[in-house]
Protein backbone atom coordinates (compact mmCIF):
# COMPACT_ATOMS: atom_id res chain seq x y z
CA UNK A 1 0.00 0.00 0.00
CA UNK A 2 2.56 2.44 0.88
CA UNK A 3 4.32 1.49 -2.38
CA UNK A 4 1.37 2.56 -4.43
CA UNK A 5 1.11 5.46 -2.85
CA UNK A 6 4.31 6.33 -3.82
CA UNK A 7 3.87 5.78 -7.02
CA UNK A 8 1.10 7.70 -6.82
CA UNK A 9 2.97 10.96 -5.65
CA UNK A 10 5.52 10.17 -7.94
CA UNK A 11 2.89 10.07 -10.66
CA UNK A 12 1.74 13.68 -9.79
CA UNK A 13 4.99 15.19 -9.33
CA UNK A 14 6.02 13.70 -12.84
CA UNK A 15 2.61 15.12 -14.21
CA UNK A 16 3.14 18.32 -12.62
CA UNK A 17 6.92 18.98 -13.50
CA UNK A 18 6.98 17.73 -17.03
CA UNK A 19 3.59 19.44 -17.62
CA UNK A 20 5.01 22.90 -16.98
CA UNK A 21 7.68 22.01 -19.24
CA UNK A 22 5.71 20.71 -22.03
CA UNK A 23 3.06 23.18 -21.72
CA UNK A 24 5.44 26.05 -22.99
CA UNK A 25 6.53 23.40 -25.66
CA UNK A 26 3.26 22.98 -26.81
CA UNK A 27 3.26 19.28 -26.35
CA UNK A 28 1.20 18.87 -23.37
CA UNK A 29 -2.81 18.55 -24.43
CA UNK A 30 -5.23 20.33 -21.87
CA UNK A 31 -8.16 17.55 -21.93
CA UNK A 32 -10.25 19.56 -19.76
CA UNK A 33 -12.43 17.62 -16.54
CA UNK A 34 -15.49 16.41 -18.74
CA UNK A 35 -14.33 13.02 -17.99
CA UNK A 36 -14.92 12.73 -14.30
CA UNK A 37 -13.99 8.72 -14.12
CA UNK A 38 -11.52 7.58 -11.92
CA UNK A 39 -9.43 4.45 -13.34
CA UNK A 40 -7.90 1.89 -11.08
CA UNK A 41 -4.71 3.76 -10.19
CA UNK A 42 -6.25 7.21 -11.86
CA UNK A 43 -4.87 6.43 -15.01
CA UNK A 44 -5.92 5.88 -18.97
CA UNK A 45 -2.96 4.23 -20.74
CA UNK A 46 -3.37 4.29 -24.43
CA UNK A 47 -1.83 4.41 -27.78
CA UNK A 48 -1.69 7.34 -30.37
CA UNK A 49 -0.27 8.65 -33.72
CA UNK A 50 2.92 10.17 -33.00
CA UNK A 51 2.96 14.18 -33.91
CA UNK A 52 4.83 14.63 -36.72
CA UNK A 53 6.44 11.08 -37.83
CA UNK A 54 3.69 8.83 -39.82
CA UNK A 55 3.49 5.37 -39.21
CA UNK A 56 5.05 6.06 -35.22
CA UNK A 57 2.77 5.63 -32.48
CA UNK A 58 3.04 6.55 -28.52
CA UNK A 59 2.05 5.54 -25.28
CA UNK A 60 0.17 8.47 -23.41
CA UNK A 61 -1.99 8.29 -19.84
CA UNK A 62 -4.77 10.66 -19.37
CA UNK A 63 -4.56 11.49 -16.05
CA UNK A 64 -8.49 11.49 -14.74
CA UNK A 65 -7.42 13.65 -11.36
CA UNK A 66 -5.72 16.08 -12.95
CA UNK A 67 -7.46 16.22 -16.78
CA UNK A 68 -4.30 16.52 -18.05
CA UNK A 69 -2.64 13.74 -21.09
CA UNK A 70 1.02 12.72 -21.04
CA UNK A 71 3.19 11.11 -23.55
CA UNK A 72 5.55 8.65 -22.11
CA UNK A 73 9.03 9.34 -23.19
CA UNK A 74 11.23 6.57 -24.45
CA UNK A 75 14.58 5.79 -24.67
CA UNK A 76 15.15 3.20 -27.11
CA UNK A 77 15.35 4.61 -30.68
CA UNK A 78 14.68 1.50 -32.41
CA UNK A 79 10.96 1.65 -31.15
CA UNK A 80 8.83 3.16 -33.97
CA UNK A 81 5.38 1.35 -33.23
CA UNK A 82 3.53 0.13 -30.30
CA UNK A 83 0.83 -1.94 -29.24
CA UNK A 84 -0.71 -3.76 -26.20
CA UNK A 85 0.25 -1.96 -23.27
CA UNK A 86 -0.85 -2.98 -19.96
CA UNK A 87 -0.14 -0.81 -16.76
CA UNK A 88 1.59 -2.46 -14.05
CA UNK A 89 -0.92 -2.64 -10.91
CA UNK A 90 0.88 0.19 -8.69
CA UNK A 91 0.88 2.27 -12.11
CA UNK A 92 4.77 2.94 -11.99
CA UNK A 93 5.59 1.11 -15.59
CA UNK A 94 4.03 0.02 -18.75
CA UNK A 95 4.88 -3.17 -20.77
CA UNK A 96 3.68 -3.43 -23.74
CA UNK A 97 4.77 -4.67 -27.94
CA UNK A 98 6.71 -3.10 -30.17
CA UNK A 99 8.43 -2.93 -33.38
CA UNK A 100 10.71 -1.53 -35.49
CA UNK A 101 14.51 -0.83 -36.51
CA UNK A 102 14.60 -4.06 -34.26
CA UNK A 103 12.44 -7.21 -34.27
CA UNK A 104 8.85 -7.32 -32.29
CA UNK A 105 9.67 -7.58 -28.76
CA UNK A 106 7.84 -6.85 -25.31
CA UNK A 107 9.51 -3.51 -23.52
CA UNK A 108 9.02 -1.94 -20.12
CA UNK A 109 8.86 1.75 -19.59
CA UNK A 110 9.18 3.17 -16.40
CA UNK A 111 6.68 5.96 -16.28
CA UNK A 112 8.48 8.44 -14.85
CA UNK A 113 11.90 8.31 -15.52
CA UNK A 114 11.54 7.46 -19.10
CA UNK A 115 13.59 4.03 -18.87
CA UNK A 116 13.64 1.22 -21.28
CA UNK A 117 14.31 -2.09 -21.05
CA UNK A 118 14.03 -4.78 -23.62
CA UNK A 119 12.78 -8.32 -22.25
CA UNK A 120 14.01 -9.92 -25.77
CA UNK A 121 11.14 -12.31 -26.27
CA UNK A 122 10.99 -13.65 -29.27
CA UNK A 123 8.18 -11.93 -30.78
CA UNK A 124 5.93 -12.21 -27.45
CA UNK A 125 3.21 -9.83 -28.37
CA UNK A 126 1.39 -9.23 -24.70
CA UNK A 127 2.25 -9.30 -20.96
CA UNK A 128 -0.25 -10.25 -17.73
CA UNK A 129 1.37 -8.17 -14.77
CA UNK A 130 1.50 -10.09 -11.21
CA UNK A 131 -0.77 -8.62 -8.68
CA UNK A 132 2.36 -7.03 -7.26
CA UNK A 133 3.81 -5.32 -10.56
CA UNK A 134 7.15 -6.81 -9.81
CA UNK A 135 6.76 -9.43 -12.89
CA UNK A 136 4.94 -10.47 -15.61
CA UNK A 137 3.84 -13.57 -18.17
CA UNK A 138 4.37 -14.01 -21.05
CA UNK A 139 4.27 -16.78 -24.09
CA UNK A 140 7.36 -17.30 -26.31
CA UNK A 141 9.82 -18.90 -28.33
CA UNK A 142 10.89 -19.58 -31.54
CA UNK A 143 9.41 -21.88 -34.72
CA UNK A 144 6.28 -23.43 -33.61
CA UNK A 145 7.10 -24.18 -30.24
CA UNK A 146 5.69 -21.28 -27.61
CA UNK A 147 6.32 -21.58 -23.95
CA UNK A 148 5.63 -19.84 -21.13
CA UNK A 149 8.26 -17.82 -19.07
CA UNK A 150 7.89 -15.27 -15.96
CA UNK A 151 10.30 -12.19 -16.48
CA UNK A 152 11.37 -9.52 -14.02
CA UNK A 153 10.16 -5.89 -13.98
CA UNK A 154 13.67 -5.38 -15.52
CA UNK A 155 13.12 -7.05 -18.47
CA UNK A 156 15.44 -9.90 -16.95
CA UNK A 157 15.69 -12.97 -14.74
CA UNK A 158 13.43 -14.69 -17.31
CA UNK A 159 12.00 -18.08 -15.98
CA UNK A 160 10.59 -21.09 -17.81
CA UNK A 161 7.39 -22.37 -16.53
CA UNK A 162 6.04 -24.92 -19.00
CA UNK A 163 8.56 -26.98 -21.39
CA UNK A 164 7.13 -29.20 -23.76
CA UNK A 165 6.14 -29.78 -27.07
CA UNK A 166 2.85 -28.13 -26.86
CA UNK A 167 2.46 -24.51 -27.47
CA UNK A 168 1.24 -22.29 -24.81
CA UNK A 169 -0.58 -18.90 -25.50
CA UNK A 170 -2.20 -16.53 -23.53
CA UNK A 171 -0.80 -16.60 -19.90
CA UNK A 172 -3.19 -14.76 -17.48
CA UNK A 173 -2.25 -14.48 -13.53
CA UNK A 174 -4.93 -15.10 -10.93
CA UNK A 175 -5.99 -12.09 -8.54
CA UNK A 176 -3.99 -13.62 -5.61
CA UNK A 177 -1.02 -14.48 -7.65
CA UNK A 178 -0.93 -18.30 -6.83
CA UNK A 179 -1.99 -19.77 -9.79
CA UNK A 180 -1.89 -19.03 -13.85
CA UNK A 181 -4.45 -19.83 -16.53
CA UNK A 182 -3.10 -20.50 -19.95
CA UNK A 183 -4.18 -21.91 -23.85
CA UNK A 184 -2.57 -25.07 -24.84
CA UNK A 185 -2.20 -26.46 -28.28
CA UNK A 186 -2.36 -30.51 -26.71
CA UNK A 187 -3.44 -33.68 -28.72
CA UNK A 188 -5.07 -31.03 -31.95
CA UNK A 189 -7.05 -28.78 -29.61
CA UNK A 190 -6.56 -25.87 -28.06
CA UNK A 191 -7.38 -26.60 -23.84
CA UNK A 192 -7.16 -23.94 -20.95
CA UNK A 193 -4.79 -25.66 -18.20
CA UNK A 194 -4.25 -23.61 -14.78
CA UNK A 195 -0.48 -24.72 -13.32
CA UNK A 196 0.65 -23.11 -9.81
CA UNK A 197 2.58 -19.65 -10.99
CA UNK A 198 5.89 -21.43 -9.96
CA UNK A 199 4.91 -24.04 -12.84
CA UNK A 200 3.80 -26.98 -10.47
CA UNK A 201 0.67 -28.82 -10.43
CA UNK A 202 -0.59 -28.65 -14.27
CA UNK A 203 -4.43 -29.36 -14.53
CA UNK A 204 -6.92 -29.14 -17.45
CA UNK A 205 -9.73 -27.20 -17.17
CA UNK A 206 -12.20 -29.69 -19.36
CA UNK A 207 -11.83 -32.28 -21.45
CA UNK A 208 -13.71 -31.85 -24.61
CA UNK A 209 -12.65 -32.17 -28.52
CA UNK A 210 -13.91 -28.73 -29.25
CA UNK A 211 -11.06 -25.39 -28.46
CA UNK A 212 -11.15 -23.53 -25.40
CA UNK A 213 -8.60 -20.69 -25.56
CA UNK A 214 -8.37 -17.44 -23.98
CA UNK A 215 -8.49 -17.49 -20.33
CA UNK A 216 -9.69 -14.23 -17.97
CA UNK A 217 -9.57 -14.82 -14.10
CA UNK A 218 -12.73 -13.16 -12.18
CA UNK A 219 -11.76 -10.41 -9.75
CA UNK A 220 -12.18 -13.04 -6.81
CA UNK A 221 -10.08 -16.00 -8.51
CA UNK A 222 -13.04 -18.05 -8.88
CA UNK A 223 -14.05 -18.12 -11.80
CA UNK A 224 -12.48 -18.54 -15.46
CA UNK A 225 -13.91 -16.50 -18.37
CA UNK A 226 -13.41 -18.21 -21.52
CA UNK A 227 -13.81 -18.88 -25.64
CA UNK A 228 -15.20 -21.94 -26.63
CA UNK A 229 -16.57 -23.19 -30.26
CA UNK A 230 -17.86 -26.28 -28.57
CA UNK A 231 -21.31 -25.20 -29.87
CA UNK A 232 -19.72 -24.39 -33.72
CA UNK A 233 -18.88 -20.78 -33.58
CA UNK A 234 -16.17 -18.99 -30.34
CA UNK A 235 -17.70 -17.37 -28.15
CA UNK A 236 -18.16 -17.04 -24.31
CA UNK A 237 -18.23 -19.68 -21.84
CA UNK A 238 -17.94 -19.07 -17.80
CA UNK A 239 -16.59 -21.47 -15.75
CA UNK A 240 -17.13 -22.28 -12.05
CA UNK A 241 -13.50 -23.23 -10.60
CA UNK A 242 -15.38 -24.49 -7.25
CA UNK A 243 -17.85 -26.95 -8.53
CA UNK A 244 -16.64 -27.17 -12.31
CA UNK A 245 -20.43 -25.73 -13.91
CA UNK A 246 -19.95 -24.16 -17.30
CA UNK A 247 -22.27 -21.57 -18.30
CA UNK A 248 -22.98 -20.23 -22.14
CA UNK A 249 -23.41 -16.66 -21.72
CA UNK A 250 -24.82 -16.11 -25.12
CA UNK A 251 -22.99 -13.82 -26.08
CA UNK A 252 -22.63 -14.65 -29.79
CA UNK A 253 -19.62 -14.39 -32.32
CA UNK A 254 -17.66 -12.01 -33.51
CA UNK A 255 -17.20 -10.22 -30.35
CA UNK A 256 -13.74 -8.75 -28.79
CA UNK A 257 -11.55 -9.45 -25.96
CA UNK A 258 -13.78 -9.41 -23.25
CA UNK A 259 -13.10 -7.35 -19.50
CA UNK A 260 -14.60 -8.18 -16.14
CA UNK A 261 -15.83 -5.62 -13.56
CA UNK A 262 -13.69 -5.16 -10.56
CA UNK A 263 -16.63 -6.15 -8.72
CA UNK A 264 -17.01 -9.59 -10.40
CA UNK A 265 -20.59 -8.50 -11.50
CA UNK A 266 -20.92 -7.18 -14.98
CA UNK A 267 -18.45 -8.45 -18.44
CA UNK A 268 -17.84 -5.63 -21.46
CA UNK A 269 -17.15 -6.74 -24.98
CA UNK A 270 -18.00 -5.60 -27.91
CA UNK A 271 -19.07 -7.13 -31.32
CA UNK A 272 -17.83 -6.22 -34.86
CA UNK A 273 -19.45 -6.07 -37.90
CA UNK A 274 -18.48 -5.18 -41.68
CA UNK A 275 -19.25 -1.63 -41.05
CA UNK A 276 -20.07 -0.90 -37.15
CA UNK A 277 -18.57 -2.13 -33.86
CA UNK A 278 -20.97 -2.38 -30.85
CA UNK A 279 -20.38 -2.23 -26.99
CA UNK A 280 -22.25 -4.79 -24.68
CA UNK A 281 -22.34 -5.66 -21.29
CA UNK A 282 -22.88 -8.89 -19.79
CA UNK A 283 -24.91 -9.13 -15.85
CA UNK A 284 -24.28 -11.82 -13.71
CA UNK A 285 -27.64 -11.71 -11.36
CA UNK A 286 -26.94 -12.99 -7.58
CA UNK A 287 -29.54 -15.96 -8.70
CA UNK A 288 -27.18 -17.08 -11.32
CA UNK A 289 -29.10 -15.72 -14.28
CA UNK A 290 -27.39 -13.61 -16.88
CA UNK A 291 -28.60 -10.34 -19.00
CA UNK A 292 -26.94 -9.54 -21.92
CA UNK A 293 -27.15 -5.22 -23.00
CA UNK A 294 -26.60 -3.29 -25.58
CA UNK A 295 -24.48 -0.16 -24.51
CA UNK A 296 -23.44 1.60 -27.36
CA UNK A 297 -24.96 0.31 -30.63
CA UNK A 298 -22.41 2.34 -33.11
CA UNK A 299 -18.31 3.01 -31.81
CA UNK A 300 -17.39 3.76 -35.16
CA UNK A 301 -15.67 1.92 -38.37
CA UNK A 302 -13.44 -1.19 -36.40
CA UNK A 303 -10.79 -0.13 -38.76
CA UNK A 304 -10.50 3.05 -36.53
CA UNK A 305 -9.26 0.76 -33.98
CA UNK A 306 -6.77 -1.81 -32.26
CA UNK A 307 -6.97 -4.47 -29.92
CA UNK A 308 -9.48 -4.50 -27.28
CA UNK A 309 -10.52 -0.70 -27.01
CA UNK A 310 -12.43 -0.39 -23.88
CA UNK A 311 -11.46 -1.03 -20.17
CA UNK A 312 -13.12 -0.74 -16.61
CA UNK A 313 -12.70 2.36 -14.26
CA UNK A 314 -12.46 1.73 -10.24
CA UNK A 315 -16.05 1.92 -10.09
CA UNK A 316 -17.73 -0.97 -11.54
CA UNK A 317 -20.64 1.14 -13.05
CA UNK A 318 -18.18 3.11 -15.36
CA UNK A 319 -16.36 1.88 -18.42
CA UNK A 320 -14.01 3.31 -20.50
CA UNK A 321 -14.11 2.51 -24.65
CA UNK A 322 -12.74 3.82 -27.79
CA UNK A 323 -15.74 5.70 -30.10
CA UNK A 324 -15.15 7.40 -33.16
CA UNK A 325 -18.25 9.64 -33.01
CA UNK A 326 -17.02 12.76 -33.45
CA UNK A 327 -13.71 14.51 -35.18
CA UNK A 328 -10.95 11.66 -34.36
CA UNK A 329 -11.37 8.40 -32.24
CA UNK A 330 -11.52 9.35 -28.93
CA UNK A 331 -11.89 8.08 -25.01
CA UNK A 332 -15.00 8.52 -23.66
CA UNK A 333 -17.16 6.80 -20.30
CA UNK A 334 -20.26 5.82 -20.21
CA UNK A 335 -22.32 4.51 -17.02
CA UNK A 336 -23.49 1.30 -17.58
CA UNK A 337 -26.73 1.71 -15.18
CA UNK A 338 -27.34 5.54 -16.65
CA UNK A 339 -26.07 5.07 -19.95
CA UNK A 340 -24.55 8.69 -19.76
CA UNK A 341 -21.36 9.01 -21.99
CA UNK A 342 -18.52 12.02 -21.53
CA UNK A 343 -15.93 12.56 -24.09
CA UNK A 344 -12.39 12.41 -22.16
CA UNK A 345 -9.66 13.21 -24.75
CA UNK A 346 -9.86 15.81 -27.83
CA UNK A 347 -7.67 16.78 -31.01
CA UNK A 348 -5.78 13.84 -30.23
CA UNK A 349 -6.81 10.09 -31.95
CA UNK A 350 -7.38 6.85 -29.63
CA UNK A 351 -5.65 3.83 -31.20
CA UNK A 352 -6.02 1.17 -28.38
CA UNK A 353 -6.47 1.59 -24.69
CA UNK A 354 -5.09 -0.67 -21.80
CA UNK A 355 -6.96 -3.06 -20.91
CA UNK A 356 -6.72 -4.44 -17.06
CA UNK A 357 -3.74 -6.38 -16.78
C-alpha cells in the first residue's frame, strides 16, 4: 500500500513537472475535466499517432485527477510502433509490444523516468502483470514451439514455466497471484490448463474435442472467463472453478476481448461487424441468471481501432471505450446503469487503450 502510494505521488509530481515544461513546448494537451472517471490507479494508458512522424505511435496516460494527457518518453530509438500496453498494478511502468529498426519484442517503460528495457522475447506480443507489478507472463519462443516464461520488472531474470512440445498462449495471472491460466495447443485442440505460478501442479480445465482458448480470471479467482466453439462458432463460456459448472453466456460471435468488472458482476465486450462495432455488457444476477445489454450500438468503423478498445474504471458502473463519433477516435465513459457518456480526450486520436492487466 505504501508502495502505491508512492507511485502515486511520484505520478503527480512527474505530471506536474513535465507538464510545466511541455506546456510552454506545446506538447502537453489540456483535456479539460469532462471526464470525471476515476481508473484503477487514476490512469488511462493508451496508444496514439505520434505528432509529426507517420506510421510512429506513442504511449500516453490521461490522467483522470488532474485532466491533463502525457506522452511517455522513451529511450530506445529503435521503437517506432507500439501496441498492447498494460499498466503495471501500482501504475509505476508500462509493458507493452513493439516494433521496429529491431524485431517485435515486449519492452518496459518506467513511467516516470523514461527508462527502457528490452525483455528480448521472441516476438511475445502481450504481458499479464502479477498482482504485485514486480513481474509479468508471457508466451514465447521460436518456430512453432511457444512456452511460457515469468520475467522480471527489468526485463530480466526470465523463468521457464512450461517446457514441452505443446504450445502455450495466452498466460493470465490469478488475482492472488498463486496460480496461472493458460491456452494449450495438446493432442489437436486448443485446452485452458491452470499450473501453480511457480509451474507446479498442471491441470486441465475440461476435457472436450472442441477449443477452449483465452483465459480471464474473475476479480475473486473463482471463476475462469473463456472462448469456446464447442457449440460451432467462439464465443463465451464461464466457468465455475469451485464446482466445475460451465455456463454459455450467449454472447454470440464475432465479439472482442472481453473485461470483467472489478466487482465480479458485470463483463464488457464488444461485437464487430463489416461496417459498425458495438459495446455490450454482460450481468451476472446474484440468482445465477445472466442479462446480456446493448451499450453503445455504433463506436465507429473497427478499422479506426486496435486491440481490445475499452477497459473498466475503479467503479464498476463506469467503463471506458474507444468511439469514433465525433472529429478523431476518442476516449469517452459511459455509465453502464445511466447510460450517460462524456468525451475524455480531444484533437488527439485513440488507437487502443489498456486493458486491465
Amino acid at each position: 500500500m505504501i508502495e502505491r502510494l508512492w507511485h502515486r505521488l511520484l505520478w503527480r509530481l512527474v505530471i506536474s513537472v513535465t507538464g510545466v515544461l511541455l506546456l510552454l513546448t506545446g506538447s502537453m494537451i489540456a483535456l479539460g475535466r469532462s471526464g470525471y472517471m476515476q481508473a484503477a490507479t487514476g490512469q488511462v494508458v493508451f496508444v496514439t499517432p505520434h505528432r509529426t512522424l507517420p506510421g510512429v505511435t506513442d504511449i500516453a496516460l490521461f490522467d483522470t485527477t488532474l485532466g491533463l494527457m502525457y506522452r511517455v518518453p522513451r529511450d530506445d530509438p529503435a521503437i517506432t510502433y507500439v501496441f498492447n500496453p498494460t499498466l503495471s498494478p501500482d501504475g509505476a511502468y508500462i509493458a507493452y509490444a513493439a516494433s521496429g529498426i529491431a524485431q517485435r519484442d515486449i519492452y518496459v517503460t518506467h513511467i516516470g523516468r523514461g527508462e527502457t528495457h528490452r525483455t528480448q522475447s521472441l516476438f511475445a506480443s502481450r504481458v499479464t502483470w502479477s498482482p504485485n507489478g514486480k513481474r509479468f507472463v508471457l508466451a514465447t519462443g521460436g518456430g512453432r514451439a511457444r512456452e511460457i516464461f515469468i520475467v522480471g520488472v527489468d526485463g530480466r531474470r526470465l523463468r521457464r514455466l512450461t517446457n514441452n512440445f505443446a504450445t502455450e498462449f495466452t498466460p493470465t495471472w490469478s488475482p492472488d497471484g498463486t496460480r496461472i491460466a493458460f491456452t494449450s495447443l495438446y493432442q489437436g485442440a486448443l485446452d485452458i490448463f491452470v499450473m501453480n505460478a511457480d509451474g507446479s501442479y498442471v491441470r486441465r480445465l475440461h476435457s472436450h474435442p472442441a477449443n477452449d482458448f483465452s483465459p480471464i480470471w474473475s476479480p475473486d479467482g473463482g471463476r475462469l472467463l473463456f472462448f469456446s466453439d464447442r457449440d460451432g462458432s467462439a464465443t463465451l463460456y464461464l466457468a465455475n472453478l469451485d464446482d466445475g459448472t460451465l455456463t454459455h453466456l450467449n454472447a454470440g460471435s464475432d465479439i472482442g476481448p472481453p473485461l470483467w468488472s472489478p466487482d465480479g458482476r458485470n463483463i464488457a465486450y464488444f461485437r464487430s461487424t463489416a461496417n459498425r462495432r458495438s459495446l455490450y455488457v454482460i450481468h451476472l444476477h446474484n440468482d445465477g441468471s445472466i442479462e446480456n445489454r446493448l451499450l453503445v450500438n455504433n463506436l465507429g468503423s473497427p478499422s479506426n481501432f486496435l486491440g481490445g478498445s475499452i477497459t473498466w474504471s475503479a467503479d464498476p458502473n463506469q467503463l471506458v471505450f474507444i468511439g469514433a463519433f465525433e472529429d478523431v477516435p476518442s476516449l469517452y465513459t459511459i455509465n453502464i446503469t445511466t447510460g450517460d457518456i462524456k468525451r475524455l480526450t480531444h484533437r488527439i486520436s485513440v488507437l487502443d487503450v489498456a486493458a486491465q492487466s
